[in-house]
N, C-alpha and C. Protein backbone atom coordinates (compact mmCIF):
# COMPACT_ATOMS: atom_id res chain seq x y z
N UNK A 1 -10.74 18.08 5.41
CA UNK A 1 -10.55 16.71 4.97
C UNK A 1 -11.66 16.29 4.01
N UNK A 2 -12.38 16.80 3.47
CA UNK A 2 -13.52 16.93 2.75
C UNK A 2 -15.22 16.55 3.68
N UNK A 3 -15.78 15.88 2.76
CA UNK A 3 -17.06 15.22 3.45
C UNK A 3 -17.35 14.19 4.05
N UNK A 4 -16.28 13.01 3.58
CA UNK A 4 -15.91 12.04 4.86
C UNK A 4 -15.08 12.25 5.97
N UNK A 5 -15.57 11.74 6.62
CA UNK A 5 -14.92 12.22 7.92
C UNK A 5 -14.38 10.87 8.38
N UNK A 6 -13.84 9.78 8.37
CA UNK A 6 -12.94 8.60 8.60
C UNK A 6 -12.54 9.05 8.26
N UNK A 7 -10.77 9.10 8.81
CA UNK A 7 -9.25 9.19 8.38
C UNK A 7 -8.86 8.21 7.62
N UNK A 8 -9.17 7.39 6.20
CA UNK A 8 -9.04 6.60 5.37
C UNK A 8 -8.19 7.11 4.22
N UNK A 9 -7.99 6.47 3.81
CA UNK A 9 -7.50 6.85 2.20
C UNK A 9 -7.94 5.75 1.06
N UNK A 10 -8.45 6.92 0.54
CA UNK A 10 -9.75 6.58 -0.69
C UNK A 10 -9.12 7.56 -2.06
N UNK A 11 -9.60 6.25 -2.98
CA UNK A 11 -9.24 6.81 -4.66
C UNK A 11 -7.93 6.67 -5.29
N UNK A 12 -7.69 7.06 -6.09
CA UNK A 12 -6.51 6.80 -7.09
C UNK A 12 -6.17 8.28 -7.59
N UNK A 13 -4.53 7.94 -8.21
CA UNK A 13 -3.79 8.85 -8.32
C UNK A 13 -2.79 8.82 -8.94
N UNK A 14 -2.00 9.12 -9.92
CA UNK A 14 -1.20 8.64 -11.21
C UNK A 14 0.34 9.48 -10.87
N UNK A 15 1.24 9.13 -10.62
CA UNK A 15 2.51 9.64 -10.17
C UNK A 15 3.49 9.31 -10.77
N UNK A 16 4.22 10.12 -10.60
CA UNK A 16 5.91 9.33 -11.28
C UNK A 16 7.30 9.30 -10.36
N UNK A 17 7.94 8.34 -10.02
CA UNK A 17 8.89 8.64 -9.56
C UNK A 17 10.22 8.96 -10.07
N UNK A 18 10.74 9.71 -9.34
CA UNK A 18 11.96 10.66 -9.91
C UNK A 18 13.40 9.78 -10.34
N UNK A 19 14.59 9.97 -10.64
CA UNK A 19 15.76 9.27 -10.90
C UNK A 19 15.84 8.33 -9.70
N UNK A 20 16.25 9.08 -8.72
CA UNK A 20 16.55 8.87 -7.41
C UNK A 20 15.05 7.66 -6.70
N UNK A 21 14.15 7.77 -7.31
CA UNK A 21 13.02 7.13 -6.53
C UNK A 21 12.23 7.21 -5.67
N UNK A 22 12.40 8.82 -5.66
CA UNK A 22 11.51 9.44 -4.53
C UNK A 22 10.06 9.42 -4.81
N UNK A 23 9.07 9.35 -4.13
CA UNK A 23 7.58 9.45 -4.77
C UNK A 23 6.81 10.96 -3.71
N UNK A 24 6.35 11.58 -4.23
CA UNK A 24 5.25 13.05 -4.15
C UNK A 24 4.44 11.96 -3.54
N UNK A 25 3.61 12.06 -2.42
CA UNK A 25 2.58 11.86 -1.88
C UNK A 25 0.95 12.52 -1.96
N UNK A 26 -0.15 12.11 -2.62
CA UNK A 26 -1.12 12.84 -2.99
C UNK A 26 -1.55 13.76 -1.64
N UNK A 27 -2.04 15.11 -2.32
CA UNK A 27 -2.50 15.63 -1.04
C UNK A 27 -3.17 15.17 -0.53
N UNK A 28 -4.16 14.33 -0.93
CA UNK A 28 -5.77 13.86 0.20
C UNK A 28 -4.53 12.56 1.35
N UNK A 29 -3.90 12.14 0.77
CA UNK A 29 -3.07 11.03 1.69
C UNK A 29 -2.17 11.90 2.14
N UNK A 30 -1.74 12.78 2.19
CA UNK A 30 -0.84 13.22 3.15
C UNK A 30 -1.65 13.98 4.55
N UNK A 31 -2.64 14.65 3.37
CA UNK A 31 -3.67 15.00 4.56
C UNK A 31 -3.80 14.27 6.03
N UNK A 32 -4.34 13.17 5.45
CA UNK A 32 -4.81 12.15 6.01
C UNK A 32 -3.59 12.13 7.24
N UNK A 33 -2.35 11.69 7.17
CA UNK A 33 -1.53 11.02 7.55
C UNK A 33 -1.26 12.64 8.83
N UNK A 34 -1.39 13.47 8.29
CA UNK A 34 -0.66 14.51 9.29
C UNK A 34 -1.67 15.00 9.98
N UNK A 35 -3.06 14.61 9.76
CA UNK A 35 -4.52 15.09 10.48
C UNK A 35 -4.43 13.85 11.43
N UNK A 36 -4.09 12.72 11.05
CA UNK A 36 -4.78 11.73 12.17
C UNK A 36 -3.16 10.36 12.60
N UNK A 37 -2.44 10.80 11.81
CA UNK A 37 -1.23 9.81 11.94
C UNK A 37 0.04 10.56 11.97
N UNK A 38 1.44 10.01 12.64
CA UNK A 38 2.51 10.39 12.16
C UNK A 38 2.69 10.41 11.04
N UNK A 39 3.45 11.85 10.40
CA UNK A 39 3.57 11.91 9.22
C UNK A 39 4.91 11.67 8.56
N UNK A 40 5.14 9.92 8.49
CA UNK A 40 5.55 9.01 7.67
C UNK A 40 5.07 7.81 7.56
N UNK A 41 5.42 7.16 6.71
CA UNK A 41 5.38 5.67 6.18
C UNK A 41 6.14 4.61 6.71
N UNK A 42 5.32 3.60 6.75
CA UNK A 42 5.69 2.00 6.29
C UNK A 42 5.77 1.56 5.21
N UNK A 43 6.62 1.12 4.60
CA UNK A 43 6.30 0.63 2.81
C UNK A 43 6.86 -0.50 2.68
N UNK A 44 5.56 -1.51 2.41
CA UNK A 44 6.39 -3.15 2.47
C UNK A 44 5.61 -3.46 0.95
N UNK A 45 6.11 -4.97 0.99
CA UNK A 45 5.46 -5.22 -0.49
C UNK A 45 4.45 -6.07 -0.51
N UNK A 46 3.31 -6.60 -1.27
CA UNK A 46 2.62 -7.34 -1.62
C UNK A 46 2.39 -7.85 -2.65
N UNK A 47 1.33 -8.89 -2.87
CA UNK A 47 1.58 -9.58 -4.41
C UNK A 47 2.20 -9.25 -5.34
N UNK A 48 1.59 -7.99 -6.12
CA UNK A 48 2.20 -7.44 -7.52
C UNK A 48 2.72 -5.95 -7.40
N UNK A 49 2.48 -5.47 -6.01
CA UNK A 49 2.78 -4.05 -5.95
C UNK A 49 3.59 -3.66 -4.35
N UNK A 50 3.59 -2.28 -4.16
CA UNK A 50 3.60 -2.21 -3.00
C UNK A 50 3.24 -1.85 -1.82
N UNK A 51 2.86 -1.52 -0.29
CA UNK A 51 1.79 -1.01 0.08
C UNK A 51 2.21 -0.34 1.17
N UNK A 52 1.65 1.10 1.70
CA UNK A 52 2.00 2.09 2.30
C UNK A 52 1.24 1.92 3.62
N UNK A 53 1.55 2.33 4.85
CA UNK A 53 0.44 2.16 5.84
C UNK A 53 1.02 3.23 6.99
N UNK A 54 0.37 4.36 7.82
CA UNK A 54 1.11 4.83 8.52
C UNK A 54 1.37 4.17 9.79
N UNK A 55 2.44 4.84 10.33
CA UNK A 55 2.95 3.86 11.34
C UNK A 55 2.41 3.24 12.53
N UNK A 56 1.13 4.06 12.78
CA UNK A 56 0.45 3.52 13.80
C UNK A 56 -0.25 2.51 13.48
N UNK A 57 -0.69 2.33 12.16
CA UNK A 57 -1.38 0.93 11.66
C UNK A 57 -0.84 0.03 11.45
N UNK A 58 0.41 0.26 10.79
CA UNK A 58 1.81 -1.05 10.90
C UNK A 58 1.62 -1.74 11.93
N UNK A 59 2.19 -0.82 13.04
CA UNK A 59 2.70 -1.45 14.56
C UNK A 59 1.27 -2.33 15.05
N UNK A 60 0.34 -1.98 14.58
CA UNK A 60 -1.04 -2.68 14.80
C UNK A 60 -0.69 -4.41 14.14
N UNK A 61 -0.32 -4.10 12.53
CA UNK A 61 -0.02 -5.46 11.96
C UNK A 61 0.95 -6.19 12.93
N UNK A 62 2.12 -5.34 13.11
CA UNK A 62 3.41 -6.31 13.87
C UNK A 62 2.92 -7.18 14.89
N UNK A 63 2.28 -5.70 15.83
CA UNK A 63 1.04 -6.52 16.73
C UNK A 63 0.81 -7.99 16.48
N UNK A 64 -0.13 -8.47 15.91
CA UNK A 64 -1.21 -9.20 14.92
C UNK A 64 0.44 -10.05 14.67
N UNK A 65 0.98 -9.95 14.11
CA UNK A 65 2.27 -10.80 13.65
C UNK A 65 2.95 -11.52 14.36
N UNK A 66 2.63 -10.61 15.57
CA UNK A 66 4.12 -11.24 16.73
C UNK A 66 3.16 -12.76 17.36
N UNK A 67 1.91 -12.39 16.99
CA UNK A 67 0.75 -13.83 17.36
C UNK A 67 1.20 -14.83 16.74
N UNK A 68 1.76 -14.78 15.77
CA UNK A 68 1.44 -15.99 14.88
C UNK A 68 2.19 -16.93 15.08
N UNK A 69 2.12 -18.24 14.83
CA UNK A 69 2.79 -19.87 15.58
C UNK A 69 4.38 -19.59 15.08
N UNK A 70 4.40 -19.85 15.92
CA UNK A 70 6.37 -19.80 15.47
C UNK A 70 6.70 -20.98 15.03
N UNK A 71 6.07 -22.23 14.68
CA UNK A 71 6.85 -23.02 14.05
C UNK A 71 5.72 -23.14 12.48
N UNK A 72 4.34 -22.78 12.93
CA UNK A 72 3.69 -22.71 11.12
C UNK A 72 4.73 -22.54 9.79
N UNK A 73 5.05 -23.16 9.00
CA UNK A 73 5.82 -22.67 7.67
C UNK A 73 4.76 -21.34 6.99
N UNK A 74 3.55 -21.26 6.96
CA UNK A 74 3.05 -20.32 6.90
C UNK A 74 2.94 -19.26 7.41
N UNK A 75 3.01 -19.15 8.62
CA UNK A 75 3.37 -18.20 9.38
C UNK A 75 4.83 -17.53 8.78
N UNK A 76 6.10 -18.03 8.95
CA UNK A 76 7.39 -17.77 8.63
C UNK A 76 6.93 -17.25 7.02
N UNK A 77 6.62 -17.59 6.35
CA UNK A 77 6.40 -17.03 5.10
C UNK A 77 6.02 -15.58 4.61
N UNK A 78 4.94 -15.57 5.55
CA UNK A 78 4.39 -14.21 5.87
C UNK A 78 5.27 -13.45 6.30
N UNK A 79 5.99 -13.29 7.06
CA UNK A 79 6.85 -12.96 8.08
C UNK A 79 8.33 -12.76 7.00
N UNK A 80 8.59 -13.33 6.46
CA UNK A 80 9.18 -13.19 5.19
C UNK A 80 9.07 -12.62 4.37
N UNK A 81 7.82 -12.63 3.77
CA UNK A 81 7.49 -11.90 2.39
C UNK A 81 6.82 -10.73 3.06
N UNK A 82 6.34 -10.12 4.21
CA UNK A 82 5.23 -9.12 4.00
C UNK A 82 6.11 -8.39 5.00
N UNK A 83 6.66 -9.11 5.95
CA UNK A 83 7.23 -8.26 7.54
C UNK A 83 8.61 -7.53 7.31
N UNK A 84 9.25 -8.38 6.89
CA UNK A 84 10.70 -8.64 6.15
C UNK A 84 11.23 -7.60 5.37
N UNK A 85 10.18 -7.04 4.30
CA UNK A 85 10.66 -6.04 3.55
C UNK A 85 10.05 -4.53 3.61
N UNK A 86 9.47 -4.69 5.50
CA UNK A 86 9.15 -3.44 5.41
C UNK A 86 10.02 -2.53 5.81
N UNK A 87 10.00 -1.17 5.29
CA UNK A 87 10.92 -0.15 5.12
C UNK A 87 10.41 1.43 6.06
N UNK A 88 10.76 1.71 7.53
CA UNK A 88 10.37 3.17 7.83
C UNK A 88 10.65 4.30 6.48
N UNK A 89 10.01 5.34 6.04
CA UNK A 89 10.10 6.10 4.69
C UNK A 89 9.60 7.57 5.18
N UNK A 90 10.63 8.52 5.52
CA UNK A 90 10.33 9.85 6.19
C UNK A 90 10.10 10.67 5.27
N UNK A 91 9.18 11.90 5.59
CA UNK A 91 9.01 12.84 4.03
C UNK A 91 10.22 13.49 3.93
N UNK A 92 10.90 14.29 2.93
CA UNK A 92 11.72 14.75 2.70
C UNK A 92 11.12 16.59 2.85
N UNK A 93 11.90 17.53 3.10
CA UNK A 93 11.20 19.11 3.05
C UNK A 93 10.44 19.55 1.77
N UNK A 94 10.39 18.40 0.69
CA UNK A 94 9.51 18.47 -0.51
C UNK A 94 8.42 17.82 -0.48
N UNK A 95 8.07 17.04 0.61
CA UNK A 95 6.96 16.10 0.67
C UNK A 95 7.00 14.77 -0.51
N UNK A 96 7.75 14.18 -0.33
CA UNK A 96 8.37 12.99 -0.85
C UNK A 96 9.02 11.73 -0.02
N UNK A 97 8.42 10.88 -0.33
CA UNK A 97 9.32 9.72 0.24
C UNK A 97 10.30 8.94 -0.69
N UNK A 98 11.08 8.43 -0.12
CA UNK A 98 12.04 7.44 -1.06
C UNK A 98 12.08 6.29 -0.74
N UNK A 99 11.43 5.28 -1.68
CA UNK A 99 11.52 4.43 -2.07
C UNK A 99 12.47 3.42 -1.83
N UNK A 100 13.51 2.72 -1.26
CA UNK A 100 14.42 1.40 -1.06
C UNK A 100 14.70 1.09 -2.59
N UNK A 101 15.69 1.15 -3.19
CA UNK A 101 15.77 0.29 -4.64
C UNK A 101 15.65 -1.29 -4.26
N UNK A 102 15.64 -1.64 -3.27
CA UNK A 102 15.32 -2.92 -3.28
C UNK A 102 14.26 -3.09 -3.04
N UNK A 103 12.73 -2.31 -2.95
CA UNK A 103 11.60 -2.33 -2.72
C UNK A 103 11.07 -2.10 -3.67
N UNK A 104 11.64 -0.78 -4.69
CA UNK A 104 11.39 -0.96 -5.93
C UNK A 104 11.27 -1.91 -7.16
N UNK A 105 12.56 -2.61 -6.76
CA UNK A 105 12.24 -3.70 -7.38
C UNK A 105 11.23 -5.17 -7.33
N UNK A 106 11.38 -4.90 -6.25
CA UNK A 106 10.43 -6.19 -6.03
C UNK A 106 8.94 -5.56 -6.25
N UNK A 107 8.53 -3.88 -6.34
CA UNK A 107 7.59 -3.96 -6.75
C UNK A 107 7.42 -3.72 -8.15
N UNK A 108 8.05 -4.26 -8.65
CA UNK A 108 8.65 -3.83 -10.34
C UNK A 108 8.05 -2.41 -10.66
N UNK A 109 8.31 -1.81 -9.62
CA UNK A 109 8.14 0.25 -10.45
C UNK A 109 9.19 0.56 -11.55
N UNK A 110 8.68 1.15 -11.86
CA UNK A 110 9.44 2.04 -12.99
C UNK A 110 8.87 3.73 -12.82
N UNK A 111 8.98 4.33 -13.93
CA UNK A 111 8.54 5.73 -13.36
C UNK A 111 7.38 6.20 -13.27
N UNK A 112 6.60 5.52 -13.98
CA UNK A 112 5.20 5.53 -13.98
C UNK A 112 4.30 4.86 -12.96
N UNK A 113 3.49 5.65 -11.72
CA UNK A 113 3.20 5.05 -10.82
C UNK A 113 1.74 5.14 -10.32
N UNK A 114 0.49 4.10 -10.25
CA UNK A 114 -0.61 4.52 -9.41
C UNK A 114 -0.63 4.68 -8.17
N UNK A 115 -1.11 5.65 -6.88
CA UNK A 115 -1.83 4.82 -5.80
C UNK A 115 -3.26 4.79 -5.92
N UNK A 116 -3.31 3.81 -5.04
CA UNK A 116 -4.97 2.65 -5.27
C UNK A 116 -5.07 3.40 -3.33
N UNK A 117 -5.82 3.83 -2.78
CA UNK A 117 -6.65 3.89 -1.51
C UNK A 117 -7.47 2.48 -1.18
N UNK A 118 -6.55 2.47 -0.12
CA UNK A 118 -7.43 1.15 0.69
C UNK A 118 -7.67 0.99 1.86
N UNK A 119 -8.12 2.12 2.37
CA UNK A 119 -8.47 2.69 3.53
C UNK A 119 -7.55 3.20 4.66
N UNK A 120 -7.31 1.92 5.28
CA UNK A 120 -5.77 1.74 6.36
C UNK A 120 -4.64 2.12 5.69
N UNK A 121 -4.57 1.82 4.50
CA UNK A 121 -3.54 2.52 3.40
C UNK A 121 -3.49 2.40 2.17
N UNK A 122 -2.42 2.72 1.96
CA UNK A 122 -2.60 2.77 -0.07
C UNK A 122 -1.63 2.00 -0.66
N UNK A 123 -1.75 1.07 -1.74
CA UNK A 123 -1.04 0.67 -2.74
C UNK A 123 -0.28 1.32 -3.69
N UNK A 124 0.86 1.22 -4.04
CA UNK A 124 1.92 1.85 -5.15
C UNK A 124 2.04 0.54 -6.04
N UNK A 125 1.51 0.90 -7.63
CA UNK A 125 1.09 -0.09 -8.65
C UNK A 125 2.58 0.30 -9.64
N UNK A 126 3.12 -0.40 -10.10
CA UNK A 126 3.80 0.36 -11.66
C UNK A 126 2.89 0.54 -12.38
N UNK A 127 2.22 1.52 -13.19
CA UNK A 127 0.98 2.22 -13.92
C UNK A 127 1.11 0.47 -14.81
N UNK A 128 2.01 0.34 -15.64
CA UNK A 128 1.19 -0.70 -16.25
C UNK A 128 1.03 -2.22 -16.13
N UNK A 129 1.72 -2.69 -15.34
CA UNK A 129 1.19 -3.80 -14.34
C UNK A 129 -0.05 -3.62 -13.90
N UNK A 130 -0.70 -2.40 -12.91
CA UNK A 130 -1.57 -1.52 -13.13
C UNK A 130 -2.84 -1.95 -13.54
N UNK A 131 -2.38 -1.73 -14.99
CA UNK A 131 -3.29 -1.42 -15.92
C UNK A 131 -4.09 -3.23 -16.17
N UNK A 132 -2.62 -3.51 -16.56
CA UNK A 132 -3.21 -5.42 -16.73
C UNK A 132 -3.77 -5.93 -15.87
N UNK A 133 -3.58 -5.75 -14.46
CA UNK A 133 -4.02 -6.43 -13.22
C UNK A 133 -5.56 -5.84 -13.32
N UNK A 134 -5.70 -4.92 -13.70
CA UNK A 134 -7.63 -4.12 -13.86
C UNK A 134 -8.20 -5.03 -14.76
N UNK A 135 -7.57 -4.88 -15.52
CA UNK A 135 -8.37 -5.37 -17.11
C UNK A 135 -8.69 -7.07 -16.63
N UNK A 136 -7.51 -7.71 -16.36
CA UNK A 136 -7.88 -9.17 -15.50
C UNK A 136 -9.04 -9.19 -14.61
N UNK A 137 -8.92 -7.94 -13.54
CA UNK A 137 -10.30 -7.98 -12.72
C UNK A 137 -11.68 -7.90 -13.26
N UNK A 138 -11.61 -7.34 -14.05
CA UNK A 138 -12.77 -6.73 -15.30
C UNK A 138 -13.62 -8.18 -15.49
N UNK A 139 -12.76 -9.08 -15.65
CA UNK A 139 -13.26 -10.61 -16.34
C UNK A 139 -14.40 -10.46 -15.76
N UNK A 140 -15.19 -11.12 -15.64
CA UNK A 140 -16.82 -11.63 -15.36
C UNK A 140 -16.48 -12.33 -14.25
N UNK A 141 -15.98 -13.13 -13.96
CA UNK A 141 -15.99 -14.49 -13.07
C UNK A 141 -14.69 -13.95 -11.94
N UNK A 142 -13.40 -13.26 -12.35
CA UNK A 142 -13.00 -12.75 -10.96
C UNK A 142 -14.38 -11.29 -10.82
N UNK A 143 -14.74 -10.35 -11.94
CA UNK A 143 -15.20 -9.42 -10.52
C UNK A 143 -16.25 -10.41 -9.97
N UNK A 144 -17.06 -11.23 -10.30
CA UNK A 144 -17.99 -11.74 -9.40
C UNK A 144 -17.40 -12.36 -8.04
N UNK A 145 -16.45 -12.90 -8.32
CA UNK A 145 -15.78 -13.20 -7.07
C UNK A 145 -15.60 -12.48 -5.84
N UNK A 146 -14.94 -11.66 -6.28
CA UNK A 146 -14.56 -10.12 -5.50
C UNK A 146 -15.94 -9.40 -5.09
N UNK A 147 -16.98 -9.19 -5.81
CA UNK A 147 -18.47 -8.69 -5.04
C UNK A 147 -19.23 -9.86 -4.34
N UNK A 148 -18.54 -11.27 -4.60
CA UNK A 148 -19.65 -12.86 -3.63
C UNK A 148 -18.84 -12.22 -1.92
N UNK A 149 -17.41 -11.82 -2.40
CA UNK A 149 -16.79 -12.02 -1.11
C UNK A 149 -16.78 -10.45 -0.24
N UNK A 150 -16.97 -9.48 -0.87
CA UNK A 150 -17.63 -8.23 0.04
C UNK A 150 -18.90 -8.26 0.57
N UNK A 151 -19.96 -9.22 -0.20
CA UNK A 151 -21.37 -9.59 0.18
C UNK A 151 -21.33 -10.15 1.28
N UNK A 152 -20.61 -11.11 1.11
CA UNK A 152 -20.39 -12.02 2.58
C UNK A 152 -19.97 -11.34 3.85
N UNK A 153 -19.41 -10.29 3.78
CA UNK A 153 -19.33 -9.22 4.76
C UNK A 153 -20.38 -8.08 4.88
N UNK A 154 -21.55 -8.28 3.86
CA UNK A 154 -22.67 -7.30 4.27
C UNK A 154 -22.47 -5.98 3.62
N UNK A 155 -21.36 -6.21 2.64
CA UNK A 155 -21.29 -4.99 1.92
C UNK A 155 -22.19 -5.16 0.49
């Protein structure tokens, strides 16, 4: 598993998905997933992309979900947008998952695809949504944002 030894998933990785919408899984994340997790996916969506988590960390979120106030409009929202469109995603004998075309879309993929490592799991970007969403972070005033608010956690 290399020199870290947390079962995380860390780094980036440039992919394409096929006609059909299947996506190749990087080796260091598949690694990951068949060293320390069942080896498949959760794949739900978020803001601008979409996000992978294995299943034992999901069921952790649902966990965490099934808490939340049942009459909050915020709550239901969440529960809507994040719970709602998650998708079980088994490897195929090629080491591939497939994608939902209705997951695809909402994460506006096309064939050109990043994953982003974010420890518990990984993000699926369309490469150039991607690309704009970096260059935005880049600004001065969001990355400062983004390093006030890892500070505040002691990072």
């Amino acid at each position: 598993m290399g020199i870290l030894k947390k079962p995380f998933f860390r780094g980036q990785s440039e992919n394409r998905l096929d006609v059909k919408g299947r996506l190749r899984i990087p080796a260091k994340y598949r690694e990951v997933l068949q060293q320390h997790y069942t080896d498949a996916l959760i794949i739900t969506k978020r803001d601008h992309c979409l996000v992978a988590y294995p299943p034992e960390t999901w069921e952790l979120i649902e966990e965490k979900a099934s808490e939340l106030s049942l009459v909050s409009p915020d709550s239901h929202a969440y529960l809507r947008m994040q719970i709602s469109y998650a998708e079980e995603c088994e490897f195929d004998s090629k080491g591939r998952v497939l994608i939902p075309p209705a997951l695809r879309a909402e994460g506006r993929l096309n064939t050109e695809v990043v994953l982003l490592g974010t420890l518990k799991g990984f993000e699926i970007w369309d490469k150039v949504l991607w690309q704009t969403y970096r260059e935005e972070m880049k600004e001065r005033e969001n990355y400062q944002r983004y390093t006030d608010y890892a500070a505040s956690f002691g990072l």
